[in-house]
C-alpha atoms as a PDB file:
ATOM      1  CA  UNK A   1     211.041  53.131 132.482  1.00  0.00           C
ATOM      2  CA  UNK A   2     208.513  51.359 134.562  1.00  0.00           C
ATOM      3  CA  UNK A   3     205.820  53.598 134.084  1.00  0.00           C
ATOM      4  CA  UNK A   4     206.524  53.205 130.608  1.00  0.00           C
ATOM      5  CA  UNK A   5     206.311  49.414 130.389  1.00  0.00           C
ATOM      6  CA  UNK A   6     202.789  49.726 132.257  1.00  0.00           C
ATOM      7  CA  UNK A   7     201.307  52.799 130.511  1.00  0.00           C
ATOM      8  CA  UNK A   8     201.568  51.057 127.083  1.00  0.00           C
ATOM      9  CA  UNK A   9     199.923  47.641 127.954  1.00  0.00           C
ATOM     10  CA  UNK A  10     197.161  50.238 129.265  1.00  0.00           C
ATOM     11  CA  UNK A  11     196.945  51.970 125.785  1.00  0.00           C
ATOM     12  CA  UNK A  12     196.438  48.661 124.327  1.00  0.00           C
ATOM     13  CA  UNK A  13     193.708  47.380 126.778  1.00  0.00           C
ATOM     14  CA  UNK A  14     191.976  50.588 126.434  1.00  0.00           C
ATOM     15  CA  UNK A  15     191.567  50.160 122.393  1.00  0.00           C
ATOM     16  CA  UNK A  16     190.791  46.050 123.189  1.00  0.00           C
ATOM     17  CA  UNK A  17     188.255  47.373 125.391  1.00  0.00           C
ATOM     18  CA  UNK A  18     186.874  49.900 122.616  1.00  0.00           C
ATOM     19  CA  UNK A  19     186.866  47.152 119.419  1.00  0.00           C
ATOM     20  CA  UNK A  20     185.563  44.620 121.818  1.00  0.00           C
ATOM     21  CA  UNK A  21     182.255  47.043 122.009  1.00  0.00           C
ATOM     22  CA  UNK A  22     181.973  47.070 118.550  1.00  0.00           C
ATOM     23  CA  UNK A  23     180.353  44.557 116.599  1.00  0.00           C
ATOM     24  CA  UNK A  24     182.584  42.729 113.572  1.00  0.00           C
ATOM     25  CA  UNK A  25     184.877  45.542 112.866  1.00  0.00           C
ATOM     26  CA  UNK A  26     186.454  45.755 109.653  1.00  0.00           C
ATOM     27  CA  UNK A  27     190.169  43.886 110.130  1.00  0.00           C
ATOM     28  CA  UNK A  28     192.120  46.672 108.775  1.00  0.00           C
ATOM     29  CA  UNK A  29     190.324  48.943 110.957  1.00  0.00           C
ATOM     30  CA  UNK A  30     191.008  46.755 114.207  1.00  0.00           C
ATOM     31  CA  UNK A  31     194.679  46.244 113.767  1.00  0.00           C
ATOM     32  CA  UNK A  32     194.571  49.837 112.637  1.00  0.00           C
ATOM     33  CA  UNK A  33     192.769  51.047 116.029  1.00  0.00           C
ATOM     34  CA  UNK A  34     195.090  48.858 118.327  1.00  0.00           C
ATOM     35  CA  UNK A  35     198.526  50.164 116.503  1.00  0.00           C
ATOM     36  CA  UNK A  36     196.759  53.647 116.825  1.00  0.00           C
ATOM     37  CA  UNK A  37     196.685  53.445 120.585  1.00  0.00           C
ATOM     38  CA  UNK A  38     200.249  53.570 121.215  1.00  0.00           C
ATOM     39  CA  UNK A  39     201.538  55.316 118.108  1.00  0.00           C
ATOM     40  CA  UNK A  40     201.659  58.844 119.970  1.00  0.00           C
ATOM     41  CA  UNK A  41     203.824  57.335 122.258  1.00  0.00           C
ATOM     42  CA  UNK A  42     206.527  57.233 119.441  1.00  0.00           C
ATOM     43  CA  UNK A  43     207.166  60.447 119.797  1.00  0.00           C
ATOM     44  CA  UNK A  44     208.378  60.049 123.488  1.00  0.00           C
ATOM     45  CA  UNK A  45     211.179  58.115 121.730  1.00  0.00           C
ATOM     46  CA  UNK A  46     213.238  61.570 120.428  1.00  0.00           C
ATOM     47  CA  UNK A  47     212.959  63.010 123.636  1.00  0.00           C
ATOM     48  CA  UNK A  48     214.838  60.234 125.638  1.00  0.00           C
ATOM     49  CA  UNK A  49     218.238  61.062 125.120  1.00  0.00           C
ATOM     50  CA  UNK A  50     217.431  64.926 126.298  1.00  0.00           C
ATOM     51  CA  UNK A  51     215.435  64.211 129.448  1.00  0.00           C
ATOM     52  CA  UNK A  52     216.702  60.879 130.287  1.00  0.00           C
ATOM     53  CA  UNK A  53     213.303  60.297 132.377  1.00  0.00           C
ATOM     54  CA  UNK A  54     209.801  61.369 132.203  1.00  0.00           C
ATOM     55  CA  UNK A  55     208.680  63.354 134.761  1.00  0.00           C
ATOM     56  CA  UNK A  56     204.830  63.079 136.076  1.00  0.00           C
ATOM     57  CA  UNK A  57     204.764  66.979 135.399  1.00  0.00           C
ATOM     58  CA  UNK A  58     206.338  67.265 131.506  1.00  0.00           C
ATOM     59  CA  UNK A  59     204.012  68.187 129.447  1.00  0.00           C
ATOM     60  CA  UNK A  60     203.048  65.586 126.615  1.00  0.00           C
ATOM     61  CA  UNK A  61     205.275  65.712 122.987  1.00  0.00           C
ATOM     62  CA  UNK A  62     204.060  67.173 120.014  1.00  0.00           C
ATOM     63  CA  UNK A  63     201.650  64.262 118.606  1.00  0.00           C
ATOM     64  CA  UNK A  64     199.254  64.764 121.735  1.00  0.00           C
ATOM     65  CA  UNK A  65     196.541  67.129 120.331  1.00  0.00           C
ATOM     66  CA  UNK A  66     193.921  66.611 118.584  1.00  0.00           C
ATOM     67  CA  UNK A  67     195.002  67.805 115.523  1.00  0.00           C
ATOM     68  CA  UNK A  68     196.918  64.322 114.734  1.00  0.00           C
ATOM     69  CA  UNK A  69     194.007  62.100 114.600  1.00  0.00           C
ATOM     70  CA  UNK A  70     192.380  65.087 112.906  1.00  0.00           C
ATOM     71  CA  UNK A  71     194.746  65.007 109.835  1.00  0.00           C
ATOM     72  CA  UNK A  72     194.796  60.962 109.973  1.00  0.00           C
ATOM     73  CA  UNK A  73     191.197  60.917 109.427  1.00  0.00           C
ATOM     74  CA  UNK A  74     191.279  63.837 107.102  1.00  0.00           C
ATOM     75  CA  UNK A  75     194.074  61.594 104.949  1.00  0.00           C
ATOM     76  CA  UNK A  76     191.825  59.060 105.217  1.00  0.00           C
ATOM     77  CA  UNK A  77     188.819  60.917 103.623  1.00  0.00           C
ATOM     78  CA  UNK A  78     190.543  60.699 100.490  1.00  0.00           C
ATOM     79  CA  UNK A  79     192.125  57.460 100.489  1.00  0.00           C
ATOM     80  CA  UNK A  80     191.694  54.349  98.890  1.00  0.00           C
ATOM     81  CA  UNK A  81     189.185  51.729 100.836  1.00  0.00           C
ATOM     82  CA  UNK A  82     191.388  49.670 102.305  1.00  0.00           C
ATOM     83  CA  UNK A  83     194.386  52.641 103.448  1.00  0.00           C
ATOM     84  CA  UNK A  84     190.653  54.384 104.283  1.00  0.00           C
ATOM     85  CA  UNK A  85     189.759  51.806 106.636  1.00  0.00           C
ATOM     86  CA  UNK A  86     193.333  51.736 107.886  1.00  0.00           C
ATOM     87  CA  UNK A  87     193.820  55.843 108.603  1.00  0.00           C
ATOM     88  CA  UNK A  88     190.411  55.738 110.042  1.00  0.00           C
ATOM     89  CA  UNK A  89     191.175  52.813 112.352  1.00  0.00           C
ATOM     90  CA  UNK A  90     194.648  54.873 113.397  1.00  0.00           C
ATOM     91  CA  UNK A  91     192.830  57.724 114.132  1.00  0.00           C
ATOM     92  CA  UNK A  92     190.300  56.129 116.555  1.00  0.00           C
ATOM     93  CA  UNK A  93     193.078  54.354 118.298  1.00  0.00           C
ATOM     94  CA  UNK A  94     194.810  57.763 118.743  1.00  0.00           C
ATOM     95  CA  UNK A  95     191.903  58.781 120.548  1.00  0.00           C
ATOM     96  CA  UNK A  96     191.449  55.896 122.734  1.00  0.00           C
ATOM     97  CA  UNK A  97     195.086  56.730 123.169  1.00  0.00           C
ATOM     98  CA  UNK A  98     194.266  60.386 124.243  1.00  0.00           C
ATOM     99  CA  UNK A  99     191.212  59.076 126.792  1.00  0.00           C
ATOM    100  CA  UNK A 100     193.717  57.330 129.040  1.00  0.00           C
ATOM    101  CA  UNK A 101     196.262  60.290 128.594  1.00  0.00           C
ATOM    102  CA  UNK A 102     193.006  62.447 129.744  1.00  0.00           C
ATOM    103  CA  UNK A 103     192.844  61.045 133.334  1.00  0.00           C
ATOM    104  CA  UNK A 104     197.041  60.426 134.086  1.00  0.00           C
ATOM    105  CA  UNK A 105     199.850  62.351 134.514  1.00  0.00           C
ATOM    106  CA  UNK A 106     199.709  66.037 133.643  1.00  0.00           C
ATOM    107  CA  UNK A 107     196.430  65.870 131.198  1.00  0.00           C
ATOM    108  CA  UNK A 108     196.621  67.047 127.391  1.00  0.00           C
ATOM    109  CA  UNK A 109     196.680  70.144 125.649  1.00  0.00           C
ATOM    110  CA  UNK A 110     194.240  68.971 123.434  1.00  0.00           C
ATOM    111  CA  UNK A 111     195.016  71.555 120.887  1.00  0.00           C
ATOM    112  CA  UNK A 112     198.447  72.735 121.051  1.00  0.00           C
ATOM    113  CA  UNK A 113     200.562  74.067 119.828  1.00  0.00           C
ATOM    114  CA  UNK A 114     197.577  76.768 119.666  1.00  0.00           C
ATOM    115  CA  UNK A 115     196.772  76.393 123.281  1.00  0.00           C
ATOM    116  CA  UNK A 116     198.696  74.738 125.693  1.00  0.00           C
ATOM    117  CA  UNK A 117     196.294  74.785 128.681  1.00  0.00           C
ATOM    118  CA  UNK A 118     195.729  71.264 129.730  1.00  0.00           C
ATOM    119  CA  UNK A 119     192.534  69.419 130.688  1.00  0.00           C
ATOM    120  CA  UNK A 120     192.792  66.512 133.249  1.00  0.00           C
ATOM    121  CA  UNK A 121     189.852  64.329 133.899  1.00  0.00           C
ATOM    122  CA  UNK A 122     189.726  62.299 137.365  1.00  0.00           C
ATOM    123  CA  UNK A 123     191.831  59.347 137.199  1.00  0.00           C
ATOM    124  CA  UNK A 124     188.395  57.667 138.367  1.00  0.00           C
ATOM    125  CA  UNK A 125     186.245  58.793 135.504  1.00  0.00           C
ATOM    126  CA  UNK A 126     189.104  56.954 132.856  1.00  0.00           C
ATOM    127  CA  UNK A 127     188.520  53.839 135.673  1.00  0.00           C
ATOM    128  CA  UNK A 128     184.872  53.883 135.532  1.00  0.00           C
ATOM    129  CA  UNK A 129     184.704  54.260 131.700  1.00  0.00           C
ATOM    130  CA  UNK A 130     187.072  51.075 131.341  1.00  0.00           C
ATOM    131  CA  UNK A 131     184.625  49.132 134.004  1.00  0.00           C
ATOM    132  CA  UNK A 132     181.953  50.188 131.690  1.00  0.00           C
ATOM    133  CA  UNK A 133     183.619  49.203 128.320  1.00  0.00           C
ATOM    134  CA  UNK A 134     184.281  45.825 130.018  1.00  0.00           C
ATOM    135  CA  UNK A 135     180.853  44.766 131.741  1.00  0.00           C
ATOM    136  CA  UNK A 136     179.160  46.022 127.988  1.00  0.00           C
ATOM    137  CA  UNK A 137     181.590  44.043 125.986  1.00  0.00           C
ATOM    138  CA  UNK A 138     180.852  40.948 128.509  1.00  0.00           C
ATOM    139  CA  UNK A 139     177.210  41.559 127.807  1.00  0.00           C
ATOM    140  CA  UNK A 140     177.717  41.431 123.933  1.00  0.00           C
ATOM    141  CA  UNK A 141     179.920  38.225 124.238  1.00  0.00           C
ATOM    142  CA  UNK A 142     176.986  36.421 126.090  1.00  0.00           C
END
């Protein structure tokens, strides 16, 4: 439960960290990227009741490949501008979303459920990305 309360405040400073690097982003797309950056998460929610906790070794649920943001921005493709700007603002937050899950706990399977071999990165590389993000979004504010 802990873990949980921190790792989703994470997710959302990771996308904040992301938009703030971009310059005026559409505001359907921003919201869109934030909400995207915990949305996997939901499907953590199903799984409570069976496992009760999380364990640093479970693999992650079903909406942790790449194939989610995939369809999202494949939905999006076809869409109307402003759902457009929406499913392609979900789909980046998704994958600032997957950059954090990259570099803790077990990794992802980045495309299961056709392979399930994970890739980690060092927690370190996710840390030095983030001090990056935040020193170039400084430098833009100036």
């Amino acid at each position: 439960m802990v873990g949980g309360l921190i790792d989703e405040p994470a997710h959302l400073a990771t996308a904040l960290l992301v938009q703030a690097n971009l310059e005026n982003p559409d505001p359907v797309w921003a919201a869109s990227l934030v909400a995207g950056s915990v949305a996997p998460d939901v499907d953590h929610v199903p799984l409570i009741p069976v496992r009760h906790t999380i364990k640093a070794d479970d693999p992650r649920p079903a909406l942790h490949t790449l194939f989610a943001p995939a369809a999202v921005a494949a939905a999006g493709c076809f869409a109307r501008e402003r759902t457009r700007q929406a499913l392609l603002g979900l789909a980046a937050g998704i994958c600032a979303h997957f950059l954090r899950d990259l570099a803790t706990g077990t990794g992802l399977a980045v495309i299961q459920p056709l392979a399930r071999r994970r890739i980690r990165l060092p927690r370190r590389s996710y840390q030095a990305a983030m001090m990056l993000l935040a020193w170039r979004a400084w430098k833009l504010r100036r």
